[in-house]
Protein backbone atom coordinates (compact mmCIF):
# COMPACT_ATOMS: atom_id res chain seq x y z
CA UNK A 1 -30.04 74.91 -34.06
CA UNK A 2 -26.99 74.48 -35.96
CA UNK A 3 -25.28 70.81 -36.35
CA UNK A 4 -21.96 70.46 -35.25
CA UNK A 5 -19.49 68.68 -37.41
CA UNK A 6 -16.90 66.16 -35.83
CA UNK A 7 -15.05 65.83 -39.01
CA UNK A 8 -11.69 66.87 -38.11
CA UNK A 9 -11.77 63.97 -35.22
CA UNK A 10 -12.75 61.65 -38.09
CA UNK A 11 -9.73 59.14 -39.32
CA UNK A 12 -9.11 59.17 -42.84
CA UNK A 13 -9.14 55.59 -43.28
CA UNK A 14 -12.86 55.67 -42.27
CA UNK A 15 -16.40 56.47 -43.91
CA UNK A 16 -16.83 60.63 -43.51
CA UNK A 17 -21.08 60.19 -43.19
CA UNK A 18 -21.23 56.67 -41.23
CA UNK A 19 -18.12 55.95 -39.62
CA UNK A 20 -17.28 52.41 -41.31
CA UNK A 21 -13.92 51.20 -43.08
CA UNK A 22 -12.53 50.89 -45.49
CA UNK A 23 -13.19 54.13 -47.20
CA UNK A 24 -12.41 55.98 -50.62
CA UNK A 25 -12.42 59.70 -51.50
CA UNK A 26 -15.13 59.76 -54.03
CA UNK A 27 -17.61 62.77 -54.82
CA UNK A 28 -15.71 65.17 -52.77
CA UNK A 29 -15.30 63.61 -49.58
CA UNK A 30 -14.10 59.83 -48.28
CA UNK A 31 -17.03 57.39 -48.26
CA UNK A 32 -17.51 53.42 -47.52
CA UNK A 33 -18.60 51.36 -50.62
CA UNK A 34 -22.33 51.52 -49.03
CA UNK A 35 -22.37 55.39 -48.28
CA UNK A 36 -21.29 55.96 -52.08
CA UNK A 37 -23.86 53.25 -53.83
CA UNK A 38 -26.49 55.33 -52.31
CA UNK A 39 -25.49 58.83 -52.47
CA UNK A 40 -25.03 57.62 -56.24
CA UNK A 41 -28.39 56.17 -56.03
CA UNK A 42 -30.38 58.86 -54.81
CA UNK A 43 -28.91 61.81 -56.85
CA UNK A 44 -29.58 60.06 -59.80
CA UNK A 45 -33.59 59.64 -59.70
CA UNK A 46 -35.95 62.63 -60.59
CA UNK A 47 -37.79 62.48 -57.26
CA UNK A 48 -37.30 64.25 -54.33
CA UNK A 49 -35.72 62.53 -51.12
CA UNK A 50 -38.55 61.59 -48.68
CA UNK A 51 -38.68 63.93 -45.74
CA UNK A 52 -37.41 62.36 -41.94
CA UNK A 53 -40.08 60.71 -40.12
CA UNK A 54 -38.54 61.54 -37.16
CA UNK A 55 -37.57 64.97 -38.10
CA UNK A 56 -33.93 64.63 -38.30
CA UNK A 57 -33.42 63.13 -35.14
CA UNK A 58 -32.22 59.55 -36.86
CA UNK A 59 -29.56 58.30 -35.03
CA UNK A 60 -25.99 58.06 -36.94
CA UNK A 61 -24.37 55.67 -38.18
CA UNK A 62 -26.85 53.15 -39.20
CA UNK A 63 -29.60 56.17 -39.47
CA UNK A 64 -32.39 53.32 -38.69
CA UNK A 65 -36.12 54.28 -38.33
CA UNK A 66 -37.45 51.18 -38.29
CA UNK A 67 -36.12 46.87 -38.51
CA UNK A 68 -33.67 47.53 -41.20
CA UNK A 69 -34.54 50.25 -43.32
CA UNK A 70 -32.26 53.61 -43.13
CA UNK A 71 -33.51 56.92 -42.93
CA UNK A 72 -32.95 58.46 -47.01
CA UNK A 73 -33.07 62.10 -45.84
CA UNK A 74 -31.22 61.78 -42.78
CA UNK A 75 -28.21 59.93 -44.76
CA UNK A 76 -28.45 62.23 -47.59
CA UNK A 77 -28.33 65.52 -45.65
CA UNK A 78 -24.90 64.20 -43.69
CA UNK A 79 -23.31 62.77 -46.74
CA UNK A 80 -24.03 66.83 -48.24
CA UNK A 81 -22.68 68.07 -44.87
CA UNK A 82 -19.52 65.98 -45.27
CA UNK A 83 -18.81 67.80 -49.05
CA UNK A 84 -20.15 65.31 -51.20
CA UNK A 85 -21.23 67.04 -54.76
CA UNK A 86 -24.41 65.58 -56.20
CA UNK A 87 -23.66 67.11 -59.75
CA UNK A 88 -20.60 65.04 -60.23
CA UNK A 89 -22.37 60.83 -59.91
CA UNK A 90 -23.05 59.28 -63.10
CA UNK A 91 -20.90 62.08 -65.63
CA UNK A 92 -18.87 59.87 -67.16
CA UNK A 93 -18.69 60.07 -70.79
CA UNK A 94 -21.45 57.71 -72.29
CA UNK A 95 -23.33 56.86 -68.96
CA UNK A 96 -27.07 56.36 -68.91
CA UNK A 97 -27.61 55.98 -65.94
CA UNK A 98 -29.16 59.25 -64.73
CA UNK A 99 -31.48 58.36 -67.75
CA UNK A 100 -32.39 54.59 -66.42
CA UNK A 101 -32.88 56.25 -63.02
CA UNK A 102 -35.35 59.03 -63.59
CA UNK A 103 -37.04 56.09 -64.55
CA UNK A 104 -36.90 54.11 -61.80
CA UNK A 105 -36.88 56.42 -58.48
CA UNK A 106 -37.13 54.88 -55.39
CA UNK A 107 -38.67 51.20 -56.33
CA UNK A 108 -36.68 48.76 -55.66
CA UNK A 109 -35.02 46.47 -58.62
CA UNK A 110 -36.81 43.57 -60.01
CA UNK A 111 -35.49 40.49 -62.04
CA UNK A 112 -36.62 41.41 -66.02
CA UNK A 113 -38.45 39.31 -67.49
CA UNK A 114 -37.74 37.69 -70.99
CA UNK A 115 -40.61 39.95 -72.55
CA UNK A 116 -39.36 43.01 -70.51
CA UNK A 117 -35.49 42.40 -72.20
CA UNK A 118 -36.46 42.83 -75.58
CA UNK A 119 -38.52 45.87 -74.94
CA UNK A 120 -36.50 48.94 -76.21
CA UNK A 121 -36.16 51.79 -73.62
CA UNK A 122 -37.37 54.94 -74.90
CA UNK A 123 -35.07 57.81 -74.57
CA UNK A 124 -36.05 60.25 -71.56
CA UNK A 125 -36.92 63.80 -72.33
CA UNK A 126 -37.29 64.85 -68.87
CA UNK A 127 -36.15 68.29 -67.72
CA UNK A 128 -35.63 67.21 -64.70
CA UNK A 129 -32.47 65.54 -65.44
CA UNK A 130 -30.02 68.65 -65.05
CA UNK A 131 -27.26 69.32 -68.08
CA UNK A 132 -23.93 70.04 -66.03
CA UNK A 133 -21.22 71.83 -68.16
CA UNK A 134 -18.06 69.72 -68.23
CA UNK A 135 -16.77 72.45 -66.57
CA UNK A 136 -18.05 72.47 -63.43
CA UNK A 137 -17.66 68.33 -63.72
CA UNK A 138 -13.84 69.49 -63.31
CA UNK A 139 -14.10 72.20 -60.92
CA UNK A 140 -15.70 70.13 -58.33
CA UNK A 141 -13.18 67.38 -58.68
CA UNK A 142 -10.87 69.76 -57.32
CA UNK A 143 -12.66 71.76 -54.92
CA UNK A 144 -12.19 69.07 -51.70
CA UNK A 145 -10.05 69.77 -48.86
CA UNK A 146 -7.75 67.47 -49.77
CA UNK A 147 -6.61 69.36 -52.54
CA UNK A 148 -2.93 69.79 -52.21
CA UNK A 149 -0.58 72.69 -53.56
CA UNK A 150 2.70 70.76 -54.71
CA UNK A 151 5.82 72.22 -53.17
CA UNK A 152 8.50 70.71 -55.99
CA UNK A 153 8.87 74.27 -57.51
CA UNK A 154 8.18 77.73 -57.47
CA UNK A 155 6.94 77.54 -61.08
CA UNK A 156 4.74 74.16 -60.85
CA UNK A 157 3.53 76.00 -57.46
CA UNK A 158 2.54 79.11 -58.68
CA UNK A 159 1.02 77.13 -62.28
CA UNK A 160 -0.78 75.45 -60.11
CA UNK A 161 -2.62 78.53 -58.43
CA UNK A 162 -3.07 80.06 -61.36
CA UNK A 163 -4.91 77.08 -63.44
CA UNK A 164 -6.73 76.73 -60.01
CA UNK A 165 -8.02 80.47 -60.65
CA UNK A 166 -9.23 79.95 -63.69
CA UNK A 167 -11.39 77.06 -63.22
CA UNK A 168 -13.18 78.66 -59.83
CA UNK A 169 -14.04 81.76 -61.67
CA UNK A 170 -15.75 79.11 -64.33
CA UNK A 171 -16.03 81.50 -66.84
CA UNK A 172 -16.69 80.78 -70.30
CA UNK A 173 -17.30 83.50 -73.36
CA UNK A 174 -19.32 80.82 -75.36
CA UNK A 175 -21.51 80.51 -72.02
CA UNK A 176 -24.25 83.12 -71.45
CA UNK A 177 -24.11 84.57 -67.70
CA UNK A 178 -26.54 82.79 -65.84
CA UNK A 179 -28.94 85.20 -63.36
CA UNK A 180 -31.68 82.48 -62.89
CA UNK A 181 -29.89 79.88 -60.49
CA UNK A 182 -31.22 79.47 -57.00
CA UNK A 183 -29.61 80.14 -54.02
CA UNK A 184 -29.29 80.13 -50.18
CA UNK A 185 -27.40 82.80 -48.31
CA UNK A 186 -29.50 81.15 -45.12
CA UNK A 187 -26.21 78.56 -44.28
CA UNK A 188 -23.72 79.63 -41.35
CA UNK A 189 -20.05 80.05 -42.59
CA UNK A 190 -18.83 76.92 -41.28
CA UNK A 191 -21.79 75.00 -43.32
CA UNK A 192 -20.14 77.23 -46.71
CA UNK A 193 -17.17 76.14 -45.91
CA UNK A 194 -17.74 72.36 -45.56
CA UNK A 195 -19.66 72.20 -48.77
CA UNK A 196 -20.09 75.84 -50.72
CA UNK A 197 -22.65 74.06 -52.99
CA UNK A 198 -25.17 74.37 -50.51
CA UNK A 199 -25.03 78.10 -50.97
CA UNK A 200 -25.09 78.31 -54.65
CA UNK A 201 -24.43 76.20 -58.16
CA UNK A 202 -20.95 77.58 -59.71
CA UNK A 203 -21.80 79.42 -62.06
CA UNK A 204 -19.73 81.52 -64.51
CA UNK A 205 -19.09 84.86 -62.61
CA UNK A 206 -18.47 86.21 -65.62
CA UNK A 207 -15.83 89.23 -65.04
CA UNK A 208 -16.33 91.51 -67.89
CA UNK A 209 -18.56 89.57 -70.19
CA UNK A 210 -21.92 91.02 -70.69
CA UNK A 211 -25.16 90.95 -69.10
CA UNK A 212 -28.05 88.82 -70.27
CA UNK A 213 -30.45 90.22 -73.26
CA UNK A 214 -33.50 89.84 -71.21
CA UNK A 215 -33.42 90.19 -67.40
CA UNK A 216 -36.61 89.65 -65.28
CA UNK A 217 -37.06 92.46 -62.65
CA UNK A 218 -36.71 89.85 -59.76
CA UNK A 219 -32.97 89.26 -60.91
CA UNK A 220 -32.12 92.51 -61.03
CA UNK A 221 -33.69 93.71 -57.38
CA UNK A 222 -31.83 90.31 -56.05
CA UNK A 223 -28.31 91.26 -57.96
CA UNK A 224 -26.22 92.18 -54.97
CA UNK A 225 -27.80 88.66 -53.37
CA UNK A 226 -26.74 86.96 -55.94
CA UNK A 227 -23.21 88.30 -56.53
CA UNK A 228 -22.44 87.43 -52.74
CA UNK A 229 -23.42 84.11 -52.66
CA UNK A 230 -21.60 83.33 -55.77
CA UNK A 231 -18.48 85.76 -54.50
CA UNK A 232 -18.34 83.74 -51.10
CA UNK A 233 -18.58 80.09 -52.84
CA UNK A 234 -15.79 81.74 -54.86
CA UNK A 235 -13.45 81.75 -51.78
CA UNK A 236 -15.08 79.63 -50.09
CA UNK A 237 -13.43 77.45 -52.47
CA UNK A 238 -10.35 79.34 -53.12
CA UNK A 239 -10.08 78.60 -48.68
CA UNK A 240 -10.52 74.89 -49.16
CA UNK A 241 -7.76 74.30 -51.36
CA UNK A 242 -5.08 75.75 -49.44
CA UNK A 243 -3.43 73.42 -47.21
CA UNK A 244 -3.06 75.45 -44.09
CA UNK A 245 -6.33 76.16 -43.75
CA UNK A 246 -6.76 72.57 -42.64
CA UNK A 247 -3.90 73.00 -40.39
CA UNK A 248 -6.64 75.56 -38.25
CA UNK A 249 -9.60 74.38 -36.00
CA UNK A 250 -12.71 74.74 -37.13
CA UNK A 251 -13.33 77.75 -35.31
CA UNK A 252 -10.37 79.65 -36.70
CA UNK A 253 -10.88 78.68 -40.28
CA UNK A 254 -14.43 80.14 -39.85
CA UNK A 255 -12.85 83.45 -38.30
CA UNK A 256 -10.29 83.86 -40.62
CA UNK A 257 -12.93 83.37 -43.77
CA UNK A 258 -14.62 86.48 -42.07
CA UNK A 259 -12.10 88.67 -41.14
CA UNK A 260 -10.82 88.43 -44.84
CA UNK A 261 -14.02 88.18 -46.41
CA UNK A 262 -14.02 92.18 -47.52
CA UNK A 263 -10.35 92.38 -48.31
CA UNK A 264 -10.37 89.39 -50.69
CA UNK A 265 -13.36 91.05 -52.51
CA UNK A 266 -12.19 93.86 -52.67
CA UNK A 267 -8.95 91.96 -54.19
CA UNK A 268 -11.10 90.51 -56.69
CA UNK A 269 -12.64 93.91 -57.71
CA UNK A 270 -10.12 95.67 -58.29
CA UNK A 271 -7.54 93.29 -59.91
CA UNK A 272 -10.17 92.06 -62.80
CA UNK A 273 -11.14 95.81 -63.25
CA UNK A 274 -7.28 96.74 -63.62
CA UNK A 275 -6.51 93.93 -65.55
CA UNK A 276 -9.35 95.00 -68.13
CA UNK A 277 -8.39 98.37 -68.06
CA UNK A 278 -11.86 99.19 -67.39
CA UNK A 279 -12.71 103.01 -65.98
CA UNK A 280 -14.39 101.70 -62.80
CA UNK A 281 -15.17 98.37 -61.02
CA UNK A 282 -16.30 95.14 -62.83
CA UNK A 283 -18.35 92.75 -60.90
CA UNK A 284 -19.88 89.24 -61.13
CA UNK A 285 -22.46 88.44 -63.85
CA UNK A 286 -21.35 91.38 -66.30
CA UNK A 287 -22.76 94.56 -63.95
CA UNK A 288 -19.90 97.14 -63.81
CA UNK A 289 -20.21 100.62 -62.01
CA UNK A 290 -17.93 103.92 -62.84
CA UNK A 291 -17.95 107.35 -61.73
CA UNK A 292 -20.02 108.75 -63.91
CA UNK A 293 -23.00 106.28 -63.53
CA UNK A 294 -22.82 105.89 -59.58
CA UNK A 295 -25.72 107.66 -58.91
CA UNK A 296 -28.28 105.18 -60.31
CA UNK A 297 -26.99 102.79 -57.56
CA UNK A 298 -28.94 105.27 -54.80
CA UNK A 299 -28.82 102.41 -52.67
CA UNK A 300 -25.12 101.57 -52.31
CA UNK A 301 -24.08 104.67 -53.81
CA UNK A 302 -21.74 105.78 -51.04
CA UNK A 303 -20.02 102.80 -50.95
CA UNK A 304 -19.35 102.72 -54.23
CA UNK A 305 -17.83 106.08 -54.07
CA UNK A 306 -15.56 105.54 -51.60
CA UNK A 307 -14.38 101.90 -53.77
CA UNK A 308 -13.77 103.89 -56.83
CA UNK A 309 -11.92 106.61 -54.94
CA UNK A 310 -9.69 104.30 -52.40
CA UNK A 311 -9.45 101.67 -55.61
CA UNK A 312 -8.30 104.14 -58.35
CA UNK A 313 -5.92 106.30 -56.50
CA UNK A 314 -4.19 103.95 -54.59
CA UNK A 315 -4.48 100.35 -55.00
CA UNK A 316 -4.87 100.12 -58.41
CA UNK A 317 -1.62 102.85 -59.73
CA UNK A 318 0.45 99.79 -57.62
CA UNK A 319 -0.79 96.86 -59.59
CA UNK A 320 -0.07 98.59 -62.59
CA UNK A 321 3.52 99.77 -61.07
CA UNK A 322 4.06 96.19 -60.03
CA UNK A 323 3.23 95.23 -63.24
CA UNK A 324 0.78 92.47 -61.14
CA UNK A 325 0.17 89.58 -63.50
CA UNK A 326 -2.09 86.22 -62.66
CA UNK A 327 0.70 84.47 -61.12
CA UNK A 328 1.43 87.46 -58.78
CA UNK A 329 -2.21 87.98 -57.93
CA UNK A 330 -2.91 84.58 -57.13
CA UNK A 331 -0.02 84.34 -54.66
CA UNK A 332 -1.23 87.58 -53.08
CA UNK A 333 -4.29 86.12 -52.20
CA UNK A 334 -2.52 83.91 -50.20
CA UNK A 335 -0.36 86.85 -48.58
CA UNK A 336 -3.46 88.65 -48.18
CA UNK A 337 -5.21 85.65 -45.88
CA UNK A 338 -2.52 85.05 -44.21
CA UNK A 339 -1.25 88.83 -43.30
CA UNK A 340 -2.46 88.85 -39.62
CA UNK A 341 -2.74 86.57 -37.31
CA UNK A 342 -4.32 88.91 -34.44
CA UNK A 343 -7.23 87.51 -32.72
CA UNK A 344 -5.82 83.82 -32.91
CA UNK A 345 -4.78 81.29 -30.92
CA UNK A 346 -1.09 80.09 -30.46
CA UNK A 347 -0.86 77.03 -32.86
CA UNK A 348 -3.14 79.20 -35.04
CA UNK A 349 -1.02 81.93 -35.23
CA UNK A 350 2.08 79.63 -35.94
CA UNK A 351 0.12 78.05 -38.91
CA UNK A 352 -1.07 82.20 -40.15
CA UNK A 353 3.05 83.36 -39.82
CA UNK A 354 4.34 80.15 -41.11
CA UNK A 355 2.09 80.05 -44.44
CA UNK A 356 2.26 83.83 -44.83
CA UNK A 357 6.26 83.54 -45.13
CA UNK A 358 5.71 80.34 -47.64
CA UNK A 359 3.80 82.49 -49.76
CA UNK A 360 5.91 85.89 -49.61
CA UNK A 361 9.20 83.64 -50.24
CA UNK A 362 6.71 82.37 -53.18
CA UNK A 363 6.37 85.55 -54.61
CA UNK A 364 10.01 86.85 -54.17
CA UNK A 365 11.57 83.79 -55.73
CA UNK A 366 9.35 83.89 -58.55
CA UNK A 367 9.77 87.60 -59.57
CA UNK A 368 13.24 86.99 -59.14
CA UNK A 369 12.99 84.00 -61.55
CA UNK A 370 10.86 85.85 -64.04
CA UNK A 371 12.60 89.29 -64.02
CA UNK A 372 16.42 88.13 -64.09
CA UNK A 373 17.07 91.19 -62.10
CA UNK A 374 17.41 91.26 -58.29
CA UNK A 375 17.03 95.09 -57.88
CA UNK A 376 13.69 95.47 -60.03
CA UNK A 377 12.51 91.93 -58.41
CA UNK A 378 12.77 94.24 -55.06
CA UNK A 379 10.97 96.68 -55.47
CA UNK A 380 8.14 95.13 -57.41
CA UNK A 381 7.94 92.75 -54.06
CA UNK A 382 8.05 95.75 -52.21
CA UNK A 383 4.91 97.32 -54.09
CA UNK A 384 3.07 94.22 -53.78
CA UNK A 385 3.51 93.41 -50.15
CA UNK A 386 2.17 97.24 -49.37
CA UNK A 387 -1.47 95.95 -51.21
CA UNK A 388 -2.62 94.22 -48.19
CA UNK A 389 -2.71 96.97 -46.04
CA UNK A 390 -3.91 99.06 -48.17
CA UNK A 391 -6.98 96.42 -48.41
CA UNK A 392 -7.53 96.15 -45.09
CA UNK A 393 -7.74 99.95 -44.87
CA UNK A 394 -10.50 99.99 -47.42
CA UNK A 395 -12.20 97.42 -45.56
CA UNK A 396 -12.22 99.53 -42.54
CA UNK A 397 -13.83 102.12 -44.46
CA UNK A 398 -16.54 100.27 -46.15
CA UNK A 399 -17.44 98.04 -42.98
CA UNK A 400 -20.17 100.54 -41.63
CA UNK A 401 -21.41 100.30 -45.19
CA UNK A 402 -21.48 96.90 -45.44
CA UNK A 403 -23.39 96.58 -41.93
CA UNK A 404 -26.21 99.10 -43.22
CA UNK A 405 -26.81 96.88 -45.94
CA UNK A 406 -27.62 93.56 -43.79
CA UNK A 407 -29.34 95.51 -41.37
CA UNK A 408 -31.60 97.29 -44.35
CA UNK A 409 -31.78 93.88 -46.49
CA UNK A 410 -30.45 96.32 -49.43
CA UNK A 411 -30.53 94.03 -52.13
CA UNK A 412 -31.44 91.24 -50.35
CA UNK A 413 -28.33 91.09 -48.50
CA UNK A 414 -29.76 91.08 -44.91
CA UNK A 415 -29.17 86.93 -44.33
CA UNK A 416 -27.82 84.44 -41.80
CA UNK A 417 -24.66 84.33 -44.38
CA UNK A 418 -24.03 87.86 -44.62
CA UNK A 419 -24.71 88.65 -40.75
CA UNK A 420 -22.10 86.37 -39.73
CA UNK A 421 -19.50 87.40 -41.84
CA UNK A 422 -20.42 91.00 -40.35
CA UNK A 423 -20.38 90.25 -36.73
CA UNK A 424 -16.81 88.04 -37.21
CA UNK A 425 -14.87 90.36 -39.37
């Protein structure tokens, strides 16, 4: 059965996993001093988290199983729930203390003794101690929903967006793309959105860089798995560091996610694939697919079709007449989530219309800025604002594809994840 989170209802002065004050943001969520020495603690050992003796049923806050000791796996799973990124304790530049913890695990501490001072510690060669790029250090220090898009200028804003790109899509060309990480398409989209880690490590999606020298069989069959989980923690979040999302219930944020989901791939697609010049669609990891090799995709090959044919004779000749750069794309994403507020509530709909005219007056007052010219700032804005509905027109096309996939498990797409998104969209 699926948990329900409270954590809208929670204040922000208190503890996001027990309830306490006062509280700091720390890790990617707000935590009291207690909540963040042991989410420190216990991401920092080699072992794995003992499993709930009372299978999951531990009472919050004080998750208590017995006299006075708390319930490790019952604490750890809400402090994950709440957004809090175990890759990011214990990074700082010279810290040893992941090292002095594989060490230690769960015992408790003991006073040293003089002979146990002097000893030397030898240096750990454990692979279980994981190697995080600086990189996604960074990334997740920004990925929290309390992320805020400054409103002094339309430059700083749209600067802003555009670094903010270019750290989610973690891409690297001295990094290798990465097909052997593990993931979970499994989650619901309201557990993605609270904390996208749980669905996948961010990895470099690696638009346009090349594939791997040697790929095991396994990766390749799971590909189309593996670019959607990595695709949806993409804007999952992309979601999460937009401040009107916030502004939504739960509910709505998790309705809007999937109503936009195929739109804002699409997006993706076909902007890196134009902005490459490449003769057909690039996709995550280094896999492309054009015209002339469609066929060997037998599985998905109608879809593609109909991408490559919608993509290169209409959406694509306007980004290039726009002259779309970065800073335009990224503030289209934000005109194409907010284009419709159908289907919503009242207040919802007031926070959809409201942020959708932030971001088109955005866009219009920075083409004006950039272009100097009032007339050609016009009609580029006019070109760009079409692109949405020329999205969601794709989208409409390729949904009956999309649901044949889940339904079939084509590529091991057929998951709680993927279903959801279907159903909702």
């Amino acid at each position: 059965m699926e948990e329900e989170f409270d954590l809208p209802e929670i204040d922000e002065n208190f503890c996001m996993v027990c309830g306490r004050s006062p509280s700091l943001r720390c890790y990617g969520a707000r935590a009291c001093g207690s909540c963040k020495a042991f989410f420190l603690r216990i991401t920092t050992i080699k072992e794995a988290v003992p499993p709930c003796a009372a299978s999951g049923r531990c009472a919050q806050p004080d998750f208590f199983i017995k006299g006075k000791e708390k319930c490790r796996a019952c604490r750890y799973r809400k402090c994950l729930e709440v957004g809090m990124i175990p890759d990011v304790t214990a990074r700082r530049k010279g810290c040893e203390l992941r090292v002095k913890r594989s060490q230690i695990g769960f015992q408790r501490r003991r006073k040293k003794t003089q002979q146990q001072l002097l000893e030397p510690i030898e240096p750990s060669t454990s692979s279980a101690i994981p190697q995080v790029d600086s990189r996604e250090v960074q990334l997740a220090s920004l990925i929290t929903p309390f992320h805020i898009i400054p409103s002094t200028s339309v430059s700083t804003s749209v600067s802003v967006l555009v670094n903010l790109e270019k750290i989610l899509l973690n891409d690297n060309d001295a990094i290798p793309n990465r097909l052997d990480f593990s993931y979970d398409l499994n989650f619901s989209v309201t557990d993605l959105l609270n904390n996208p880690a749980l669905v996948c490590p961010r990895v470099p999606i690696g638009f346009g860089t090349p594939l791997p020298h040697k790929i095991s069989m396994s990766h390749i069959e799971t590909m189309p798995a593996r670019i959607l989980a990595r695709l949806t923690v993409q804007m999952a979040d992309w979601f999460r560091n937009i401040p009107e999302i916030w502004e939504l219930s739960e509910n709505e944020r998790t309705q809007l996610f999937c109503q936009k989901f195929l739109t804002y791939f699409f997006l993706l697609l076909y902007y890196y694939s134009y902005k490459q010049k490449f003769n057909g669609l690039v996709h995550a990891f280094g896999t492309s697919v054009c015209l002339d090799d469609v066929e060997l995709f037998k599985s998905m090959e109608d879809g593609y079709k109909l991408m490559l044919k919608y993509g290169f004779s209409t959406i694509i000749p306007t980004l290039r007449r726009a002259q779309v750069k970065d800073e335009e794309y990224v503030l289209l994403k934000n005109i194409l989530i907010f284009s419709s507020a159908i289907g919503f509530s009242e207040s919802g709909g007031e926070v959809l219309r409201r942020a959708y005219a932030k971001y088109s007056t955005l866009l219009l007052e920075h083409l004006v800025r950039v272009t100097n010219d009032k007339a050609e700032a016009v009609e580029r804005f006019s070109d760009i604002m079409a692109i949405p509905s020329f999205l969601q027109c794709a989208a409409q096309k390729m949904n009956p594809e999309f649901g044949q996939h889940i339904l079939c498990n084509r590529g091991g797409i057929g998951t709680v994840l993927a279903a959801e998104i279907f159903n909702k969209s």
